[in-house]
Protein backbone atom coordinates (compact mmCIF):
# COMPACT_ATOMS: atom_id res chain seq x y z
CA UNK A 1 10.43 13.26 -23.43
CA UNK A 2 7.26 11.37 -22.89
CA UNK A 3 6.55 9.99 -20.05
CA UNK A 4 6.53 5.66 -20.42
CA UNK A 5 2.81 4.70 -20.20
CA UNK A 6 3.68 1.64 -18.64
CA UNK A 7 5.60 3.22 -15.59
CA UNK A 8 2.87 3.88 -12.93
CA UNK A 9 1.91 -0.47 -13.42
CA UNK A 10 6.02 -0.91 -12.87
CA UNK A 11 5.56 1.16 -10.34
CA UNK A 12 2.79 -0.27 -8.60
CA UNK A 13 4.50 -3.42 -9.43
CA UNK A 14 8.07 -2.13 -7.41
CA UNK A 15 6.03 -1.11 -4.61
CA UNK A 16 4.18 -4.27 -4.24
CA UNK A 17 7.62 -6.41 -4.16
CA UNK A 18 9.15 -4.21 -1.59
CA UNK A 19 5.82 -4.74 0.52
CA UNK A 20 6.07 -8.35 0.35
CA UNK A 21 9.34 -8.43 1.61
CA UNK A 22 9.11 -6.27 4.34
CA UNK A 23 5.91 -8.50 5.97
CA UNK A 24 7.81 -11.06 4.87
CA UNK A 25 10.86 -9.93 7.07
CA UNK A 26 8.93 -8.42 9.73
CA UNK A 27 7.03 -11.46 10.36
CA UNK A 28 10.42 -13.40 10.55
CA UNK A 29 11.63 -11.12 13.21
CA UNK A 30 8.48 -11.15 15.46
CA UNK A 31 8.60 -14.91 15.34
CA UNK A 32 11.85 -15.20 16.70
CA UNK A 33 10.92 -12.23 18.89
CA UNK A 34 7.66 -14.62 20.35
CA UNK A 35 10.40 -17.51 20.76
CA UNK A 36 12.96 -15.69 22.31
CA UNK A 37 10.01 -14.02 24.76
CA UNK A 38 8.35 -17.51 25.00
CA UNK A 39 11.86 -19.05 26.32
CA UNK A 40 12.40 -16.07 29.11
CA UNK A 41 9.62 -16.34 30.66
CA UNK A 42 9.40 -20.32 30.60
CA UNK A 43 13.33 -19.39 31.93
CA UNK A 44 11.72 -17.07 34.38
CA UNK A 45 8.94 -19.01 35.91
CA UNK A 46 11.24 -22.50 36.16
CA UNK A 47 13.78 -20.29 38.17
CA UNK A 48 10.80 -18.82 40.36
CA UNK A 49 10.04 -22.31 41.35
CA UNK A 50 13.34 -24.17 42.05
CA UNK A 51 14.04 -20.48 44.67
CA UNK A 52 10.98 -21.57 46.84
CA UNK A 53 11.34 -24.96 46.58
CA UNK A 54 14.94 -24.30 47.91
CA UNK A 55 13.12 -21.95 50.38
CA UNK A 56 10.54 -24.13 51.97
CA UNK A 57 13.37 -27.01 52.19
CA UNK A 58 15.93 -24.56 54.30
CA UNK A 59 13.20 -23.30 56.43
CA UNK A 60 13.30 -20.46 58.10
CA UNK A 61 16.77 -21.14 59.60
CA UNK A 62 17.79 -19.89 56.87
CA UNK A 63 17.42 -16.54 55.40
CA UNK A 64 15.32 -16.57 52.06
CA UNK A 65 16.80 -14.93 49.27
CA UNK A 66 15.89 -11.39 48.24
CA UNK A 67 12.45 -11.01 46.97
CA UNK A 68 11.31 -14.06 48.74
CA UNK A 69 8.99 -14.37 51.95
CA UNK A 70 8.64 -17.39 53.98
CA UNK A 71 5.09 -18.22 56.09
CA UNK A 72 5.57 -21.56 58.12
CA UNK A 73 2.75 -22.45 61.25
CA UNK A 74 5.65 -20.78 63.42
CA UNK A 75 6.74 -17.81 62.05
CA UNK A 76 7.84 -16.35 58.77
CA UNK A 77 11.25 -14.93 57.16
CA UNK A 78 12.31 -12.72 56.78
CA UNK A 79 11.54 -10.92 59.69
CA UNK A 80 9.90 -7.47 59.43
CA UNK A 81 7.11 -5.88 57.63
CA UNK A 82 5.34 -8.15 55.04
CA UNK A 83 3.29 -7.23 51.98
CA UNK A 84 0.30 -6.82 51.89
CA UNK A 85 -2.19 -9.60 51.56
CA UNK A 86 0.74 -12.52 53.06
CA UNK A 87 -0.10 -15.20 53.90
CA UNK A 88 -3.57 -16.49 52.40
CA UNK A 89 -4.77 -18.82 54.88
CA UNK A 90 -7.16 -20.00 52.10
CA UNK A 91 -4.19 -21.64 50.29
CA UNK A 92 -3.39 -24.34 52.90
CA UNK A 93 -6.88 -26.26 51.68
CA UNK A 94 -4.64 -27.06 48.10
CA UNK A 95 -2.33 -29.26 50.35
CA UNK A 96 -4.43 -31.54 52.75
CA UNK A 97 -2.12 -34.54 52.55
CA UNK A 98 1.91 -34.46 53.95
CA UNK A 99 3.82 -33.76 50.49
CA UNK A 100 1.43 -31.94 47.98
CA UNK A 101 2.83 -29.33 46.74
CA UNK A 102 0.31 -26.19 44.70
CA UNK A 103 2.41 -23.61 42.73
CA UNK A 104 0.43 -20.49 41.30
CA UNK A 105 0.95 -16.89 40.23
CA UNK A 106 -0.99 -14.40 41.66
CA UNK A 107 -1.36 -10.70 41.69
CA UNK A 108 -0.99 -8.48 45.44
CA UNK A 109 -1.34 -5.32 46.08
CA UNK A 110 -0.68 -4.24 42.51
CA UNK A 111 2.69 -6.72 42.52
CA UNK A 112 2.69 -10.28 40.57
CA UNK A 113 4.01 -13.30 42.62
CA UNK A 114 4.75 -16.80 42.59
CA UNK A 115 3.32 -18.79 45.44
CA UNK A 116 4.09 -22.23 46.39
CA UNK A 117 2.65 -23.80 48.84
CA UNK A 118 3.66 -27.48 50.62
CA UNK A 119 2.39 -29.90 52.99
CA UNK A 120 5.57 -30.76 55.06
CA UNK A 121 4.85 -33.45 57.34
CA UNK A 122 1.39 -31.95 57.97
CA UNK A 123 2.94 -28.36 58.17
CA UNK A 124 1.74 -25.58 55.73
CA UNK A 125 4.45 -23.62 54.36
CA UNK A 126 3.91 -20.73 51.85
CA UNK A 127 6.46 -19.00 49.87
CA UNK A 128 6.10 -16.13 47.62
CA UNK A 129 8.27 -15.07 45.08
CA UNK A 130 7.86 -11.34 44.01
CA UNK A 131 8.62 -10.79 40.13
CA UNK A 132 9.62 -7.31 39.57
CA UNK A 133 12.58 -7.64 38.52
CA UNK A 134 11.72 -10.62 35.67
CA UNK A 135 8.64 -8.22 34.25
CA UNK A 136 11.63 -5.44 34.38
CA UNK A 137 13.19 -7.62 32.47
CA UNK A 138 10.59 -8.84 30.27
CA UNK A 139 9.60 -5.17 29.64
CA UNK A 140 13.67 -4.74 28.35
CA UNK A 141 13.20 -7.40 26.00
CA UNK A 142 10.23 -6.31 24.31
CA UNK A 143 11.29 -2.72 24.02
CA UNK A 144 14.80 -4.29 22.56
CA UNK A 145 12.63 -6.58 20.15
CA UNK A 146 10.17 -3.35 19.35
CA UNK A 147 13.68 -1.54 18.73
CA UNK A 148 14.41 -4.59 16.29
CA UNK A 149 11.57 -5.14 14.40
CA UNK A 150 11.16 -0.92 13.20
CA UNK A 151 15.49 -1.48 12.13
CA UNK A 152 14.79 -4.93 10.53
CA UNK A 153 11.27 -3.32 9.09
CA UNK A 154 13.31 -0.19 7.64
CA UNK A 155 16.59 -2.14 6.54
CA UNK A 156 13.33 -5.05 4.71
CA UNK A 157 11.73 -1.64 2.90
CA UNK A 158 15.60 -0.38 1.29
CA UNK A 159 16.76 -3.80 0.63
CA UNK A 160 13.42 -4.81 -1.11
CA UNK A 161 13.23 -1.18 -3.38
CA UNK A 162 16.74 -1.98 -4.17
CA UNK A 163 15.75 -5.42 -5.15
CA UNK A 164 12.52 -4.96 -6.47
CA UNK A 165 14.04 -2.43 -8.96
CA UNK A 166 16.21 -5.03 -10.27
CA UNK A 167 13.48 -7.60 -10.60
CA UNK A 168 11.59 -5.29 -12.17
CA UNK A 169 14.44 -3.94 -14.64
CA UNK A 170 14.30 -6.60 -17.28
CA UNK A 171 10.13 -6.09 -17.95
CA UNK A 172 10.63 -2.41 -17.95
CA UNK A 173 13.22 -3.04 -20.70
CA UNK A 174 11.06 -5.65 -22.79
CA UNK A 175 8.33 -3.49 -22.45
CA UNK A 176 10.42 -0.64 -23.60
CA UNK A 177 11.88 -2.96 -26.75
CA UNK A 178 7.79 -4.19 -27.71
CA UNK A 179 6.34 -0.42 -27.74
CA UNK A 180 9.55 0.18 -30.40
CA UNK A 181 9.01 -2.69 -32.25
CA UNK A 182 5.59 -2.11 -32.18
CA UNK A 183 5.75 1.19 -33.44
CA UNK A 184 8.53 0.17 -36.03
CA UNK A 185 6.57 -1.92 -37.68
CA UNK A 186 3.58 0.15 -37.98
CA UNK A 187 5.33 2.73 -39.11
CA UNK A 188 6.54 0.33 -41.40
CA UNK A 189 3.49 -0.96 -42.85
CA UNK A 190 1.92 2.15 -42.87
CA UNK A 191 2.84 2.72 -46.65
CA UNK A 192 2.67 -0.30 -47.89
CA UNK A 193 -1.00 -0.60 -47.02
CA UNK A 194 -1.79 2.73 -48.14
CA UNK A 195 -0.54 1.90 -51.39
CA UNK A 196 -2.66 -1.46 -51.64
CA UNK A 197 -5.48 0.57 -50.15
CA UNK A 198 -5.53 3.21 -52.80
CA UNK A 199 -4.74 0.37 -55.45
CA UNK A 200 -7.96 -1.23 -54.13
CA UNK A 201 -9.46 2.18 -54.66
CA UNK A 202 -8.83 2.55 -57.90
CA UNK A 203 -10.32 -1.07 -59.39
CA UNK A 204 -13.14 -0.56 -57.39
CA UNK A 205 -14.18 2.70 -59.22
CA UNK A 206 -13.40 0.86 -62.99
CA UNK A 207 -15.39 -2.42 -62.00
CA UNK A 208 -19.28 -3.18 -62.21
CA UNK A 209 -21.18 -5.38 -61.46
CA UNK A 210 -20.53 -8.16 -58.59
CA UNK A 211 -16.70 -7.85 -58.70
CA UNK A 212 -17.53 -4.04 -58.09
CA UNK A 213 -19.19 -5.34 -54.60
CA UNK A 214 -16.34 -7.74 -53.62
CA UNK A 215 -14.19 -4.79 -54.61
CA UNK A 216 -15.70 -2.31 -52.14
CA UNK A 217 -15.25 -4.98 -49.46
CA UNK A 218 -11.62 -5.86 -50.75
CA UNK A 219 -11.56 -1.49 -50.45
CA UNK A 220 -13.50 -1.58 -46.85
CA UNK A 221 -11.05 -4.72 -45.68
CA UNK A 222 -7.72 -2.85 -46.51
CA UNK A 223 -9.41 0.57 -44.43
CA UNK A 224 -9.80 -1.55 -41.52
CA UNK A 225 -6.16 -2.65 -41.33
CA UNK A 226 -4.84 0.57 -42.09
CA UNK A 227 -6.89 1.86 -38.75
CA UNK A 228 -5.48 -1.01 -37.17
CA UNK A 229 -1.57 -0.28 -37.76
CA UNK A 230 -2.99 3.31 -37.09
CA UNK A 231 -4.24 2.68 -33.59
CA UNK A 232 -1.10 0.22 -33.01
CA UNK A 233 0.94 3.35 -34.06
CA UNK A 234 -0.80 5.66 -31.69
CA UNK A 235 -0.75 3.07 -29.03
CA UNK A 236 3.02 2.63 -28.87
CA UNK A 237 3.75 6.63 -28.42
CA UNK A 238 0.75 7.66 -27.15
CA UNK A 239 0.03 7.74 -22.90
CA UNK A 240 -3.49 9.67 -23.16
CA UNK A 241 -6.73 7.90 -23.46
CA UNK A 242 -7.87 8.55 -26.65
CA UNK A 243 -10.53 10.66 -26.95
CA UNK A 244 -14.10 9.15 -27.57
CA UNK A 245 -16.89 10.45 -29.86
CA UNK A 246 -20.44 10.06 -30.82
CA UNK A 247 -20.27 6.30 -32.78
CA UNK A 248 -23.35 4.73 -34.77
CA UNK A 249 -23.28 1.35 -33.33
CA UNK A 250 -25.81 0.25 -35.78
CA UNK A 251 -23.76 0.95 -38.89
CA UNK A 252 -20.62 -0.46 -37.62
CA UNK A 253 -22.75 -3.83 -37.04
CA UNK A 254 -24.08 -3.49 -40.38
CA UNK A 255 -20.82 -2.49 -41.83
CA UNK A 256 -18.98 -5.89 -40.10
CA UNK A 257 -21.67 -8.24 -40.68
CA UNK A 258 -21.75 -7.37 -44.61
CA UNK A 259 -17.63 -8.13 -44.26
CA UNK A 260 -18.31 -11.24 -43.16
CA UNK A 261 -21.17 -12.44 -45.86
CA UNK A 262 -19.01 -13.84 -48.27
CA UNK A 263 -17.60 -15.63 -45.51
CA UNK A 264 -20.72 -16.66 -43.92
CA UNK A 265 -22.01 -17.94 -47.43
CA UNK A 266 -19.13 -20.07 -47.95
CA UNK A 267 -19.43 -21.43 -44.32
CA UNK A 268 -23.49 -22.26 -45.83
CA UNK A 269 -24.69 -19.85 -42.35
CA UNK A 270 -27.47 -17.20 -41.99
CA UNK A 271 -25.54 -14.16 -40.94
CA UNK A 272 -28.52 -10.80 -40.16
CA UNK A 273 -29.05 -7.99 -38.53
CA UNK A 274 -32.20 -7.08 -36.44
CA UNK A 275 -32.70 -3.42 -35.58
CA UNK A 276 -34.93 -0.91 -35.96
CA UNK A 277 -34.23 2.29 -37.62
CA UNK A 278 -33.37 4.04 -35.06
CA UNK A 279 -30.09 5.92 -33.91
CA UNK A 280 -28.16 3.79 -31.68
CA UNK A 281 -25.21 6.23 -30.72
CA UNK A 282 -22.51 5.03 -28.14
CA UNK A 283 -19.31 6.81 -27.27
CA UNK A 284 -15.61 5.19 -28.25
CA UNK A 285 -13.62 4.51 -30.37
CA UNK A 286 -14.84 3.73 -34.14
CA UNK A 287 -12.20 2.25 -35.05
CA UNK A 288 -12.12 -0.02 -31.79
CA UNK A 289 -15.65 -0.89 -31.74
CA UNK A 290 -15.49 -1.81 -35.37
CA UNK A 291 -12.73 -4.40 -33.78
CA UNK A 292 -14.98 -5.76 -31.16
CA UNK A 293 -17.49 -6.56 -33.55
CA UNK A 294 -15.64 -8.09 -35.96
CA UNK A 295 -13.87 -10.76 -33.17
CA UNK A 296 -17.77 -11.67 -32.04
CA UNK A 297 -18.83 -12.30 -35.60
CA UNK A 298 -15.14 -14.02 -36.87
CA UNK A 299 -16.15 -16.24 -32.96
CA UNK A 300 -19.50 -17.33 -34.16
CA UNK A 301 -18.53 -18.44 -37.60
CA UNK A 302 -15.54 -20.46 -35.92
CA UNK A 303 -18.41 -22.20 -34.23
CA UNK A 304 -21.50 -22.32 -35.98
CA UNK A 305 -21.54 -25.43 -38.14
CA UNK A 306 -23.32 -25.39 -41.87
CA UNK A 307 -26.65 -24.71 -41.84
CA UNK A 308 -26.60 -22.78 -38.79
CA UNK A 309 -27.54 -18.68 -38.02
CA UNK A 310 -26.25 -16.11 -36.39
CA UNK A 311 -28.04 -12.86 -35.69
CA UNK A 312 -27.29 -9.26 -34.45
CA UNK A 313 -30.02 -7.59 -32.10
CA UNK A 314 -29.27 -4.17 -31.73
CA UNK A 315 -32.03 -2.39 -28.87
CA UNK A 316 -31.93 0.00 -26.33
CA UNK A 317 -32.75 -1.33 -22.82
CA UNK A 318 -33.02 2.09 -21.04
CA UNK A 319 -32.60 5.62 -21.71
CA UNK A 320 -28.91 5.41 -20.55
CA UNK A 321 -27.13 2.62 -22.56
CA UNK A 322 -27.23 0.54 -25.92
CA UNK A 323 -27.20 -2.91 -26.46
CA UNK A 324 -26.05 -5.35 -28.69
CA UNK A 325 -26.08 -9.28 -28.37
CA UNK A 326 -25.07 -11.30 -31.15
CA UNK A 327 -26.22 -15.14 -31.48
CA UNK A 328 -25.66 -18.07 -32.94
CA UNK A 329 -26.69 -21.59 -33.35
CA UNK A 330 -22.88 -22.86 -33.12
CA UNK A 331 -21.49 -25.67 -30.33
CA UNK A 332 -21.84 -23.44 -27.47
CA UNK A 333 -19.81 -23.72 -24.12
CA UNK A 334 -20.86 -24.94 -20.53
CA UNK A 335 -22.73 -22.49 -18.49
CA UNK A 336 -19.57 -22.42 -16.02
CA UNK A 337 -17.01 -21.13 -18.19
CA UNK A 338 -19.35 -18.28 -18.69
CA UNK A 339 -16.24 -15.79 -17.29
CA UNK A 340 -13.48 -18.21 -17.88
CA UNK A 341 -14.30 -17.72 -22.20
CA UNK A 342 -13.13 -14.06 -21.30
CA UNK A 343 -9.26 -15.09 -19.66
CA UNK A 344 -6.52 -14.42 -22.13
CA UNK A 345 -5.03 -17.79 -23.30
CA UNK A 346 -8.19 -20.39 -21.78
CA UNK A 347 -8.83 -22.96 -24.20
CA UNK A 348 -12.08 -25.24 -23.69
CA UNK A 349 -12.42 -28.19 -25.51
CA UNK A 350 -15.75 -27.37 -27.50
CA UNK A 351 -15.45 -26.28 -31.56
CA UNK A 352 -11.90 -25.67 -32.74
CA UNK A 353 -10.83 -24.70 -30.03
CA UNK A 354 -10.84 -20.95 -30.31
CA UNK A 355 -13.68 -19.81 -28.21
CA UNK A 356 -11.46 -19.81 -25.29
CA UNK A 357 -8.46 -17.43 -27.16
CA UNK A 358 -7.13 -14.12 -27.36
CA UNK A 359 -9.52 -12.43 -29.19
CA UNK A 360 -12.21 -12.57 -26.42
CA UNK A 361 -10.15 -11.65 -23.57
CA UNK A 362 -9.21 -8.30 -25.80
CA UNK A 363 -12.77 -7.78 -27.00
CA UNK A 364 -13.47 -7.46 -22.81
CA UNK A 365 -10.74 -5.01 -22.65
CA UNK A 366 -11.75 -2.73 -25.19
CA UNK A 367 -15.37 -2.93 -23.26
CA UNK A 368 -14.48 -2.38 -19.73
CA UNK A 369 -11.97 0.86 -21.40
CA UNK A 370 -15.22 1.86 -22.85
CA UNK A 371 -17.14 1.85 -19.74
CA UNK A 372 -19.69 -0.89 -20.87
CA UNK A 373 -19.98 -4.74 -19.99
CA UNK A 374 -19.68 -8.24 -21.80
CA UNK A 375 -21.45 -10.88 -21.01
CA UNK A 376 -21.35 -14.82 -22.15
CA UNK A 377 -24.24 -17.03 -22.71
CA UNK A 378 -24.57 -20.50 -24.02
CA UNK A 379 -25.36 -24.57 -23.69
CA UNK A 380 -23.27 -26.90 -25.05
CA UNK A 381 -24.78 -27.68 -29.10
CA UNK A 382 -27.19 -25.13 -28.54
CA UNK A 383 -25.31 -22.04 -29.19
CA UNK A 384 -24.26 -18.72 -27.46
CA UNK A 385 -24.92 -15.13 -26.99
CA UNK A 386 -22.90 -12.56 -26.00
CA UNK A 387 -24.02 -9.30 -25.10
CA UNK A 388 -22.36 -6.24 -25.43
CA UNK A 389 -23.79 -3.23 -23.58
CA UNK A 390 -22.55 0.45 -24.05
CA UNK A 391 -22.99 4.08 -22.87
CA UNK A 392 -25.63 6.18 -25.48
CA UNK A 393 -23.92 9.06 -26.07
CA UNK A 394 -24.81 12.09 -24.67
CA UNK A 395 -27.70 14.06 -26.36
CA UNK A 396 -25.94 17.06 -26.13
C-alpha cells in the first residue's frame, strides 16, 4: 500500500492542534495557580498583622501566641531566649508620634518575619511574627499546583491528540476523495486525448502550407495537455519527487512563445525572444517548466493592451544559474504588491483582474520545488517583469 503523500502535513497539522491546546490548558491552570497563590499569601500577610496588632494591644500581660515575640521599653514576652537580631532599636525612629504604627517584613538570621512596630502613648513596642509555617505552607501549595499543572499538561496532550484527530479526520478524507478523483479523471481523459492527439497527427502530415503550421501547433497544443493529465496522473499516486533532468530552457521559451503567436497577433502585440545561441540548461521538470512559461506569457497577454510588446530575455548571470525575465508593456501593478501578485486567490484591481490569480501563485510553486526564485516587477501603465531564475545543470 502506498504510503498517503499528504500524511506527514496531517501530521504536522495533528501535532500542532494538540500543542495549542495543551499551552492553551496549561496556561489556564497556572493562572488560577498565580490567583490561588496571590490570595494565600495576601491571606497570610493580613493574618500576620491582625496577631501583632492583637499582641501589642494585650501587652505583655498576656502571653503572645506561638511564633510571636513581644519587645516593650520594660521587658519582652515571652520570656526566655530570643532570636537573634530582636529587637532593632533602629525601628523605634518609624514611630516618633503616640499612635503611628510601621509594619514590614524582614529577613533574621536566615528566618522571614513580620514586624510591627507602635507608638503607644510614647512607648515603643515591637512585635515580630516568624513565618515558617506560612512559607511551609506556601511551599505545599506550589508543589500541589506543580503536581497539577504536569496532570492537567498530560490529561491537555491526550485530550487534544484525541481531538485533533477528529478535527483533522474530515481533510484527511477530502484529501483522500480529490487525489481519486483526480486520478479518475486523468485516467479518464487519458484516451480521449490520445486519440485527438494522434488525429491531430495525422492532418498535420497531409496538410501544406499555413494550415500545415497551425496544424503542428494544433499537434504541439494537444502534447501539452496530454503531459498535463500525465503529470496530474502521476501526481495523484505518486509520493516521490519526481526526478529532474538536464532541460533546454531556451527551447521551451521558444517552443511557448511560438504557441502563443497566433494569439499574440490577434491581441495586435509584439511577442520575441532575445537570446543568444547558447545552451541554457536547467534541471526540472520539462513538462513543468513548459507550464511555468506558458502562465507568464498567457499573464502578459491578459495585460498588455494592442499595440503593446512583450519580450523573453534568456542570459546567464553567473556560472551557477540561468535566467529568464519576461516583459511586457501591459498595465502593470503597484510596486507593493510585488509578493502579494504571488498569494493564491489575491485579486488587484489593475487589467482584468487576473494578475492577482491562481496561475501565479502555482507558477511560484513549481519554482521554489525547483530550487530557483520568482520575482515581480512593475509600475502601474508601465508594465512588468518577472524574473525567473534557475539552477544550470550540472556539466557533468
Amino acid at each position: 500500500m502506498r504510503p498517503d503523500p499528504e500524511e506527514p502535513a496531517l501530521r504536522r497539522a495533528r501535532w500542532a492542534i494538540t500543542a495549542q491546546i495543551a499551552v492553551v490548558v496549561s496556561l489556564l491552570v497556572a493562572v488560577a495557580g498565580a490567583i490561588a497563590y496571590g490570595m494565600l499569601l495576601s491571606g497570610q500577610h493580613a493574618d500576620a498583622d491582625r496577631t501583632l496588632a492583637r499582641t501589642i494591644q494585650l501587652g505583655p500581660a498576656a502571653t503572645p501566641p506561638g511564633c510571636v515575640w513581644l519587645f516593650t521599653p520594660a521587658l519582652h514576652a515571652p520570656a526566655g531566649p530570643t532570636p537573634a537580631g530582636m529587637p532593632i532599636a533602629a525601628l523605634a525612629a518609624t514611630v516618633p508620634a503616640p499612635g503611628d504604627v510601621h509594619t514590614e517584613r524582614r529577613s533574621l538570621g536566615g528566618m522571614t518575619y513580620t514586624i510591627r512596630v507602635e507608638n503607644r502613648g510614647g512607648a515603643v513596642s515591637e512585635a515580630f511574627f516568624e513565618e515558617r509555617y506560612q512559607i511551609q505552607d506556601r511551599s505545599s501549595l506550589v508543589f500541589g499546583l506543580l503536581v497539577a499543572e504536569v496532570l492537567a499538561l498530560l490529561a491537555a496532550v491526550l485530550c487534544g491528540r484525541v481531538l485533533a484527530c477528529r478535527a483533522i479526520r474530515p481533510l484527511a478524507d477530502a484529501l483522500r476523495r480529490q487525489r481519486t478523483f483526480v486520478a479518475d479523471a486523468s485516467h479518464e481523459l487519458r484516451a480521449p486525448l490520445t486519440r485527438l492527439h494522434t488525429r491531430a497527427q495525422l492532418l498535420a502530415r497531409r496538410a501544406s502550407g499555413r494550415d500545415a503550421d497551425d496544424l503542428d501547433q494544433l499537434v504541439r497544443g494537444t502534447r501539452e495537455l496530454g503531459e498535463v493529465v500525465e503529470d496530474l496522473l502521476l501526481s495523484a499516486r505518486a509520493c516521490d519527487r519526481p526526478e529532474f533532468e538536464a532541460v533546454e530552457l531556451g527551447v521551451l521559451a521558444e517552443e511557448a512563445v511560438a504557441a502563443e503567436t497566433v494569439r499574440a497577433g490577434e491581441s495586435q502585440v509584439r511577442l520575441a525572444v532575445s537570446r543568444e545561441r547558447r545552451p541554457y540548461v536547467v534541471q526540472g521538470v520539462p513538462t513543468a517548466l513548459r507550464r511555468v512559461l506558458s502562465a507568464l506569457l498567457d499573464n502578459a497577454l491578459g495585460h498588455t493592451p494592442p499595440g503593446g510588446s512583450i519580450e523573453v530575455w534568456l542570459g546567464v548571470p553567473d556560472e551557477r544559474h540561468v535566467e529568464l525575465r519576461i516583459r511586457d508593456t501591459g498595465v502593470g501593478f503597484p510596486a507593493a504588491d510585488a509578493d502579494r501578485i504571488f498569494e493564491r486567490f489575491a485579486r488587484g484591481s489593475d487589467g482584468d483582474g487576473r494578475r492577482f490569480g491562481l496561475g501565479l501563485a502555482l507558477v511560484r510553486e513549481v519554482v521554489t520545488g525547483h530550487g530557483g526564485t520568482i520575482a515581480a516587477a512593475g509600475r502601474p501603465g508601465a508594465g512588468a517583469t518577472f524574473t525567473l531564475r534557475l539552477r544550470r545543470a550540472d556539466p557533468a
